[in-house]
C-alpha atoms as a PDB file:
ATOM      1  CA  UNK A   1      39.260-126.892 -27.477  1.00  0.00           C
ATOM      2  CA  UNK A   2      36.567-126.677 -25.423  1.00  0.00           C
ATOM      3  CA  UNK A   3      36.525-130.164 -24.589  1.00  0.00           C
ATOM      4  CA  UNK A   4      40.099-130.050 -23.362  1.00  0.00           C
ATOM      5  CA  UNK A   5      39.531-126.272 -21.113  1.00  0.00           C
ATOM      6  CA  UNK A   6      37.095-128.386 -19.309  1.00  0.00           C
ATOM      7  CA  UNK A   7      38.872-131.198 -18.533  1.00  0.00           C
ATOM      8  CA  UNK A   8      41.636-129.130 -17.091  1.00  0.00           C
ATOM      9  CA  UNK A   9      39.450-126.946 -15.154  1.00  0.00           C
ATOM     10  CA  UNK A  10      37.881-130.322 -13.951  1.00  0.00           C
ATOM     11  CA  UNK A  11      41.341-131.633 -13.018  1.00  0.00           C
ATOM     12  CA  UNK A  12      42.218-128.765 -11.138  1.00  0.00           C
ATOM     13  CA  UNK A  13      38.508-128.795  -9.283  1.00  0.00           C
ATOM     14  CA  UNK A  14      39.541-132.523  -8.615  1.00  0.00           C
ATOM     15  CA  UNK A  15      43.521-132.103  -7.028  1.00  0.00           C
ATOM     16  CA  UNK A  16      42.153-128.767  -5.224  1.00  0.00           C
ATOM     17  CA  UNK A  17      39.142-131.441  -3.754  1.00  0.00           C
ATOM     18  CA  UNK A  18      42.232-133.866  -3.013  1.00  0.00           C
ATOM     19  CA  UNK A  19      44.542-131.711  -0.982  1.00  0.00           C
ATOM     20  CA  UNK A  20      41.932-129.803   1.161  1.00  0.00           C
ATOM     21  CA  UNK A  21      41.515-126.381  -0.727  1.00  0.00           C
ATOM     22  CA  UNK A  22      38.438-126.886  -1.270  1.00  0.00           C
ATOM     23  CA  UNK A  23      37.048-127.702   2.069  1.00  0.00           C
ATOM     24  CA  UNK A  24      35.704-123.959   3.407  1.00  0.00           C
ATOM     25  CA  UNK A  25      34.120-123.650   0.551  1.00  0.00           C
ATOM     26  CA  UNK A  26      32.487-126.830   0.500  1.00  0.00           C
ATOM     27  CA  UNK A  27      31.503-126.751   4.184  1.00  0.00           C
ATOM     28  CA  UNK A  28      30.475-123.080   3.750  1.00  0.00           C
ATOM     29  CA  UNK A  29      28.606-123.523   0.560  1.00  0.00           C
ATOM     30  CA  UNK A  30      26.549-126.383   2.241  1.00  0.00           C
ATOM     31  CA  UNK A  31      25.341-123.995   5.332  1.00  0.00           C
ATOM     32  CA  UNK A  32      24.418-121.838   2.386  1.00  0.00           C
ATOM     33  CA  UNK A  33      22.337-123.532   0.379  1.00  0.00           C
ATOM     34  CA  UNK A  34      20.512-124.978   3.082  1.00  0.00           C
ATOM     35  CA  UNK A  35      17.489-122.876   4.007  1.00  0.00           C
ATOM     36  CA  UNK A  36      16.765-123.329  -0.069  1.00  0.00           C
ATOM     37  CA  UNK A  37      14.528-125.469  -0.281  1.00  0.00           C
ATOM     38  CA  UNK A  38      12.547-124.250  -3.630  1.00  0.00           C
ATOM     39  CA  UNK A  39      15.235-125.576  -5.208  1.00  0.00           C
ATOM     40  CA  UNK A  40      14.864-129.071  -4.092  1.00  0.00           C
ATOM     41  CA  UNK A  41      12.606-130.343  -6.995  1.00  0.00           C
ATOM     42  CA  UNK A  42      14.719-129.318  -9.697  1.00  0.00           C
ATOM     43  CA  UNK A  43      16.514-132.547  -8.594  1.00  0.00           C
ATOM     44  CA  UNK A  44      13.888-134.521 -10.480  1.00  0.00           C
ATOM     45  CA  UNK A  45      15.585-133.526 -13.803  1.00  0.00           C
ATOM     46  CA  UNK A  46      18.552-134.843 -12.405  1.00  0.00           C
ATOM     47  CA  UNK A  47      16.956-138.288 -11.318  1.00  0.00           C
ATOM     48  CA  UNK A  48      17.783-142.086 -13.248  1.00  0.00           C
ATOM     49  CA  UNK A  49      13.842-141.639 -14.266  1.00  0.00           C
ATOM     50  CA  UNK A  50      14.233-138.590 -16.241  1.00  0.00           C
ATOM     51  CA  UNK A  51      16.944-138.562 -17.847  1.00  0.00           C
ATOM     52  CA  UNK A  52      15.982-141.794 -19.165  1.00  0.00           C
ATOM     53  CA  UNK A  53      12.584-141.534 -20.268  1.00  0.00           C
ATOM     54  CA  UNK A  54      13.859-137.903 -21.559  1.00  0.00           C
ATOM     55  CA  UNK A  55      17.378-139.839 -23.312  1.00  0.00           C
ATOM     56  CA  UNK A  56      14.536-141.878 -24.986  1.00  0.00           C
ATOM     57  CA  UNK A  57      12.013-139.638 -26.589  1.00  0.00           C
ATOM     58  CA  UNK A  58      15.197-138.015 -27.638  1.00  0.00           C
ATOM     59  CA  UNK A  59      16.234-141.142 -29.856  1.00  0.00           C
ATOM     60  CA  UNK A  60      12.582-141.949 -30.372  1.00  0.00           C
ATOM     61  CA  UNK A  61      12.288-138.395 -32.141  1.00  0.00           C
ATOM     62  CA  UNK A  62      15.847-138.617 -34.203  1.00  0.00           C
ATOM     63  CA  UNK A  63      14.685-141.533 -35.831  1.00  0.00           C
ATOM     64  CA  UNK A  64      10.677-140.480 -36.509  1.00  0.00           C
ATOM     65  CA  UNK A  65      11.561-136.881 -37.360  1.00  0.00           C
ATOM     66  CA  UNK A  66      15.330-137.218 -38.747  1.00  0.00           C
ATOM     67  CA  UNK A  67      15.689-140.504 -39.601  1.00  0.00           C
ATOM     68  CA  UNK A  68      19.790-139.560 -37.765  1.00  0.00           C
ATOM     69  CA  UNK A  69      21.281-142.823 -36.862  1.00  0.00           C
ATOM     70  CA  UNK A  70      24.619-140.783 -35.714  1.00  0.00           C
ATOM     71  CA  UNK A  71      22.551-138.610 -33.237  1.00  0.00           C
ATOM     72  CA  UNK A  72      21.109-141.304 -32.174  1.00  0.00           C
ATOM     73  CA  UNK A  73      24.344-143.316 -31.094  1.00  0.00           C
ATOM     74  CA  UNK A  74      25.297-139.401 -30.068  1.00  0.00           C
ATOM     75  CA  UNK A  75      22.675-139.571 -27.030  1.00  0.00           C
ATOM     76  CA  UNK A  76      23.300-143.353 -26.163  1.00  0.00           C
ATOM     77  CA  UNK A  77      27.051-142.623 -25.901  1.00  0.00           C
ATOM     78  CA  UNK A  78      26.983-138.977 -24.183  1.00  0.00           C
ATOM     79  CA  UNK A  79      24.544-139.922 -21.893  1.00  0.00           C
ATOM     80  CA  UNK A  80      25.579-143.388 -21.155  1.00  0.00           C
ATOM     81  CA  UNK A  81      29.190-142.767 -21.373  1.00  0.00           C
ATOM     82  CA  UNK A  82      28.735-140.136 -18.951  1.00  0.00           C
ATOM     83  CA  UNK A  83      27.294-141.899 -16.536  1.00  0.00           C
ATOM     84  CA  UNK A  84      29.813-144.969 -16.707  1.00  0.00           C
ATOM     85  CA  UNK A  85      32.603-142.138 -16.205  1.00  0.00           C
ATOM     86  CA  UNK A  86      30.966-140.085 -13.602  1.00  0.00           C
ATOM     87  CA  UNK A  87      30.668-143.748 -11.575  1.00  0.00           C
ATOM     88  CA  UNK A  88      34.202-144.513 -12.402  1.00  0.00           C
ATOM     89  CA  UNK A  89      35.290-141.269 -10.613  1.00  0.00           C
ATOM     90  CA  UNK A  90      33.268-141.319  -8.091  1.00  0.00           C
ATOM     91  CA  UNK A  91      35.365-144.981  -7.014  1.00  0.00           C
ATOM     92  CA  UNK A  92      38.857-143.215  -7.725  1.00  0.00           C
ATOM     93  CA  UNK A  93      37.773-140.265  -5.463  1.00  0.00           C
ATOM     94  CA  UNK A  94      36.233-142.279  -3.029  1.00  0.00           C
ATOM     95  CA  UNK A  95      35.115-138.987  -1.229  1.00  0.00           C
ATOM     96  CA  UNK A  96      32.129-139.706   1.417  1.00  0.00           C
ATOM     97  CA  UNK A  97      29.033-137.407   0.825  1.00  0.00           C
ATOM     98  CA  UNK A  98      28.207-134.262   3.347  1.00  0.00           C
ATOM     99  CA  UNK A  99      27.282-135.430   6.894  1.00  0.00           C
ATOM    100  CA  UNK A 100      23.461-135.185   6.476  1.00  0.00           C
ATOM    101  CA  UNK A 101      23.381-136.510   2.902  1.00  0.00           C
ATOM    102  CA  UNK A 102      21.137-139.722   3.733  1.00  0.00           C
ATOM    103  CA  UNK A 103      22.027-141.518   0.463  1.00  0.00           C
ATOM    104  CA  UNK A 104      24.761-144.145  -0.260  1.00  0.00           C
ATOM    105  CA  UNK A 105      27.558-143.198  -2.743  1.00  0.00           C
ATOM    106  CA  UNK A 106      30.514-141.673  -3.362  1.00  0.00           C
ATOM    107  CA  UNK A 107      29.872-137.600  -3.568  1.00  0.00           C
ATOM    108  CA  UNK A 108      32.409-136.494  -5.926  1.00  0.00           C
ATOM    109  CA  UNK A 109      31.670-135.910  -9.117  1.00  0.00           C
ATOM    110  CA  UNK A 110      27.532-135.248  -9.154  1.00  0.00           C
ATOM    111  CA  UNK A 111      25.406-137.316 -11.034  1.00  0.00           C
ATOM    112  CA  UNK A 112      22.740-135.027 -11.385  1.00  0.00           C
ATOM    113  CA  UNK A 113      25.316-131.948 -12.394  1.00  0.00           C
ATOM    114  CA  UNK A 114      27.321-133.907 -15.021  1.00  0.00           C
ATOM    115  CA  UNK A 115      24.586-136.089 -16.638  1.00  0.00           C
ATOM    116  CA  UNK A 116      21.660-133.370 -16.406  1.00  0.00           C
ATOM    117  CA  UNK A 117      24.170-131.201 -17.781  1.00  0.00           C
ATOM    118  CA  UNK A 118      24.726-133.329 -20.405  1.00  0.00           C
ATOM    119  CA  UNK A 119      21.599-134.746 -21.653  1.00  0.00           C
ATOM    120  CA  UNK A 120      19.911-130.862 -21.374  1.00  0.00           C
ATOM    121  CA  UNK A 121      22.381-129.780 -23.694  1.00  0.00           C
ATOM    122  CA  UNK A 122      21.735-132.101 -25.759  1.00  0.00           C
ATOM    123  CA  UNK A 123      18.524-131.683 -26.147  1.00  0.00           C
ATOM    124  CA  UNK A 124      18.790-128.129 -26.351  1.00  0.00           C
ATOM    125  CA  UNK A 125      21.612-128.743 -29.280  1.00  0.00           C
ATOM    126  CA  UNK A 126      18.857-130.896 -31.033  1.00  0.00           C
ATOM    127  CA  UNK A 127      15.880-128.286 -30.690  1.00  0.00           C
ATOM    128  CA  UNK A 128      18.046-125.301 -31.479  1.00  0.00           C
ATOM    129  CA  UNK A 129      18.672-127.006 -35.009  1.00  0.00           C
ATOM    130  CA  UNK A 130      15.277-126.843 -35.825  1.00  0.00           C
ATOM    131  CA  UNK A 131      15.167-123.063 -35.637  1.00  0.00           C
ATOM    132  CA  UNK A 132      16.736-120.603 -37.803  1.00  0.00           C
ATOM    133  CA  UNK A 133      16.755-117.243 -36.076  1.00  0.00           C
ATOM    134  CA  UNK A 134      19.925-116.579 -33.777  1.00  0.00           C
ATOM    135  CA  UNK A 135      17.417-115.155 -31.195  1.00  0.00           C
ATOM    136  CA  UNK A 136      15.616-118.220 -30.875  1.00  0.00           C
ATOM    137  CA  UNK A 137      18.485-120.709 -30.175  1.00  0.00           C
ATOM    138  CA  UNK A 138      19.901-118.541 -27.376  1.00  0.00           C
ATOM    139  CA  UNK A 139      16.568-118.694 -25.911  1.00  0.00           C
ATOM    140  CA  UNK A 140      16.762-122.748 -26.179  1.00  0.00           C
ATOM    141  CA  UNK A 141      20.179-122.754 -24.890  1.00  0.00           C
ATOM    142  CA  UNK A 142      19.570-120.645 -22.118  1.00  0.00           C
ATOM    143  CA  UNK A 143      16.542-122.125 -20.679  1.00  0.00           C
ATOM    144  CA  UNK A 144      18.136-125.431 -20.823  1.00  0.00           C
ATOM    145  CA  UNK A 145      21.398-124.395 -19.389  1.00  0.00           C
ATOM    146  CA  UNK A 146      19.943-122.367 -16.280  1.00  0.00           C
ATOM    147  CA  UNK A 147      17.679-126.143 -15.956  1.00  0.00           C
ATOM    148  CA  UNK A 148      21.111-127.753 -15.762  1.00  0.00           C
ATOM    149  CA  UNK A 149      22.225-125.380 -13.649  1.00  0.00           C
ATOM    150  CA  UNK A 150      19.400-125.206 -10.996  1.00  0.00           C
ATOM    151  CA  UNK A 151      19.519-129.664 -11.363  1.00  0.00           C
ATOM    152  CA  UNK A 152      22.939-128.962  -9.981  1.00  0.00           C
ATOM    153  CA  UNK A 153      22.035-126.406  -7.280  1.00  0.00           C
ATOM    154  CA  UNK A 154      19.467-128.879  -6.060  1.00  0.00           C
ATOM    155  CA  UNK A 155      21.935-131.104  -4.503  1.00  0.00           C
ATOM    156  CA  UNK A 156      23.185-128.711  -2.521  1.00  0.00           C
ATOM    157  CA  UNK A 157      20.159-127.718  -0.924  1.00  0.00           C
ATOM    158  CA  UNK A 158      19.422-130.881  -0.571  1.00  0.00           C
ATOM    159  CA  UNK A 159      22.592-131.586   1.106  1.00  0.00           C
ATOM    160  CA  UNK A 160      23.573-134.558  -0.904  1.00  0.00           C
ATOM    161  CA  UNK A 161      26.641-132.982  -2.484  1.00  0.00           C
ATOM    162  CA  UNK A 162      29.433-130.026  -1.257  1.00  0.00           C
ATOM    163  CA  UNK A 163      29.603-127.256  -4.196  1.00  0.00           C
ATOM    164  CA  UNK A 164      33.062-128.564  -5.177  1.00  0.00           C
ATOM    165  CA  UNK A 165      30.861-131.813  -6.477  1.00  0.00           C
ATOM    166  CA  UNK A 166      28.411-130.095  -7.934  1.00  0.00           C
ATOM    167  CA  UNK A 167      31.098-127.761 -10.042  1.00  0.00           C
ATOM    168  CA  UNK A 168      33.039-130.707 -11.182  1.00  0.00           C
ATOM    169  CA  UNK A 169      29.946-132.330 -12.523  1.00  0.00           C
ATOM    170  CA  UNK A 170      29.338-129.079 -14.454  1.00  0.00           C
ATOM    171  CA  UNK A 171      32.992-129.015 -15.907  1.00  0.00           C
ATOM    172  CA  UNK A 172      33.371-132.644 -16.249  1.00  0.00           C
ATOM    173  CA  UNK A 173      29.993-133.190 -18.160  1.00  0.00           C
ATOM    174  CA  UNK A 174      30.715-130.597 -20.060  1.00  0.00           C
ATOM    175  CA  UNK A 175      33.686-131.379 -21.633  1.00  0.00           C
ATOM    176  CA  UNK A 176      32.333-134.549 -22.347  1.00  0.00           C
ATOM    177  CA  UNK A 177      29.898-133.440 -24.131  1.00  0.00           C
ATOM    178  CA  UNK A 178      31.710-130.897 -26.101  1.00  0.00           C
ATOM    179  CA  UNK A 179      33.909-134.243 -26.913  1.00  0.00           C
ATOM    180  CA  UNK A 180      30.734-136.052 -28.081  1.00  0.00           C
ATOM    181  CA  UNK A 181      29.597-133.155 -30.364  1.00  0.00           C
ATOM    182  CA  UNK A 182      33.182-132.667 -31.166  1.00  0.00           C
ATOM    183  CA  UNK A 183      32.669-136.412 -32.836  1.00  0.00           C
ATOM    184  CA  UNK A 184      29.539-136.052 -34.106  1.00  0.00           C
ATOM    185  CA  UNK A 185      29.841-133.265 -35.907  1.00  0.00           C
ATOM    186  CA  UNK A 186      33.170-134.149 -37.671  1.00  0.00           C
ATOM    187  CA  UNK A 187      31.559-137.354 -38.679  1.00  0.00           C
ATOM    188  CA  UNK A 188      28.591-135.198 -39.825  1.00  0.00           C
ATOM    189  CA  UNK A 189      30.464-133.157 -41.722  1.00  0.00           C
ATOM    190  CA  UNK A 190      32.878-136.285 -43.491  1.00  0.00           C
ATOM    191  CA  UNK A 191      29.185-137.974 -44.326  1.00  0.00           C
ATOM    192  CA  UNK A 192      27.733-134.842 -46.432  1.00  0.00           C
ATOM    193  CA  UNK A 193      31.181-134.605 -48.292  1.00  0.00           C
ATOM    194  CA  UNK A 194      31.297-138.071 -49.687  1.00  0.00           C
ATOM    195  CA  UNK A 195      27.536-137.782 -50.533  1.00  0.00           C
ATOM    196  CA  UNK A 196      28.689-134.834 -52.529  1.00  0.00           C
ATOM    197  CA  UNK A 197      31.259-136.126 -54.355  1.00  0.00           C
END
């Protein structure tokens, strides 16, 4: 369900992108964001480097602390899959980054929103299993998410993407992920039943 509302959000961000409703935001949100500048090095957590040294421990610590093969393959495909689909529509849009981006690429979806968003939410999914008060998982969730969030918020004062990039990264990684948990979570579920019986 949640998968699917973010894929049509996404879609929406994407044909509004297409036809040219999005451009005073975009050009608007770009003048915004840049006199920002403390929000420039959150775009680390965004970066090739992190997210796989940070995809890695993750697996490193299923296995050692878990011994979960299926979260394991969880990571490799959300976070790889994500980033072979956010390159794949980044070549169908074809859109050219902002005027003083200085980096090569298409600019539509972000990197750093869809894949930060979707390897810090899966880490936060991971840690918030290993704690039992209600309390304490929000607290997970929410630090991670407003990290995602700020990864995201880096590129545009950084001037590497308009906002309408940086929101279909959010939705777009998203509903992947939701998909991925979707997955894991049914298999999860089908594993502990035929243990059981």
């Amino acid at each position: 369900m949640i998968s699917a509302a973010g894929a049509v959000l996404f879609s929406l961000v994407w044909i509004s992108m297409e036809v040219g409703l999005t451009k005073a935001m975009d050009e608007g949100g770009v003048r915004v964001f840049d006199p920002w500048h403390w929000l420039d090095s959150f775009t680390f957590f965004g970066s090739k480097e992190a997210i796989g040294i940070i995809s890695v421990m993750l697996v490193i610590g299923l296995w050692f602390f878990r011994r979960d093969v299926y979260g394991m393959v969880l990571v490799l495909v959300a976070v790889g899959g994500g980033y072979g689909i956010n390159e794949w529509v980044k070549h169908v849009a074809g859109r050219e980054r902002p005027p003083h981006a200085g980096i090569e690429g298409f600019s539509f979806p972000s990197g750093h929103a869809m894949v930060g968003t979707i390897y810090l939410l899966l880490l936060a999914y991971f840690l918030a299993q290993t704690r039992t008060k209600r309390e304490e998982r929000a607290a997970i969730y929410g630090v991670f998410a407003l990290l995602a969030l700020l990864t995201g918020l880096s590129r545009l004062s950084l001037q590497a993407h308009y906002p309408s990039d940086v929101l279909g990264g959010f939705l777009l990684g998203g509903a992947y992920l939701a998909f991925c948990l979707a997955c894991y979570r049914t298999l999860a579920r089908r594993i502990e039943q035929k243990r059981k019986s």
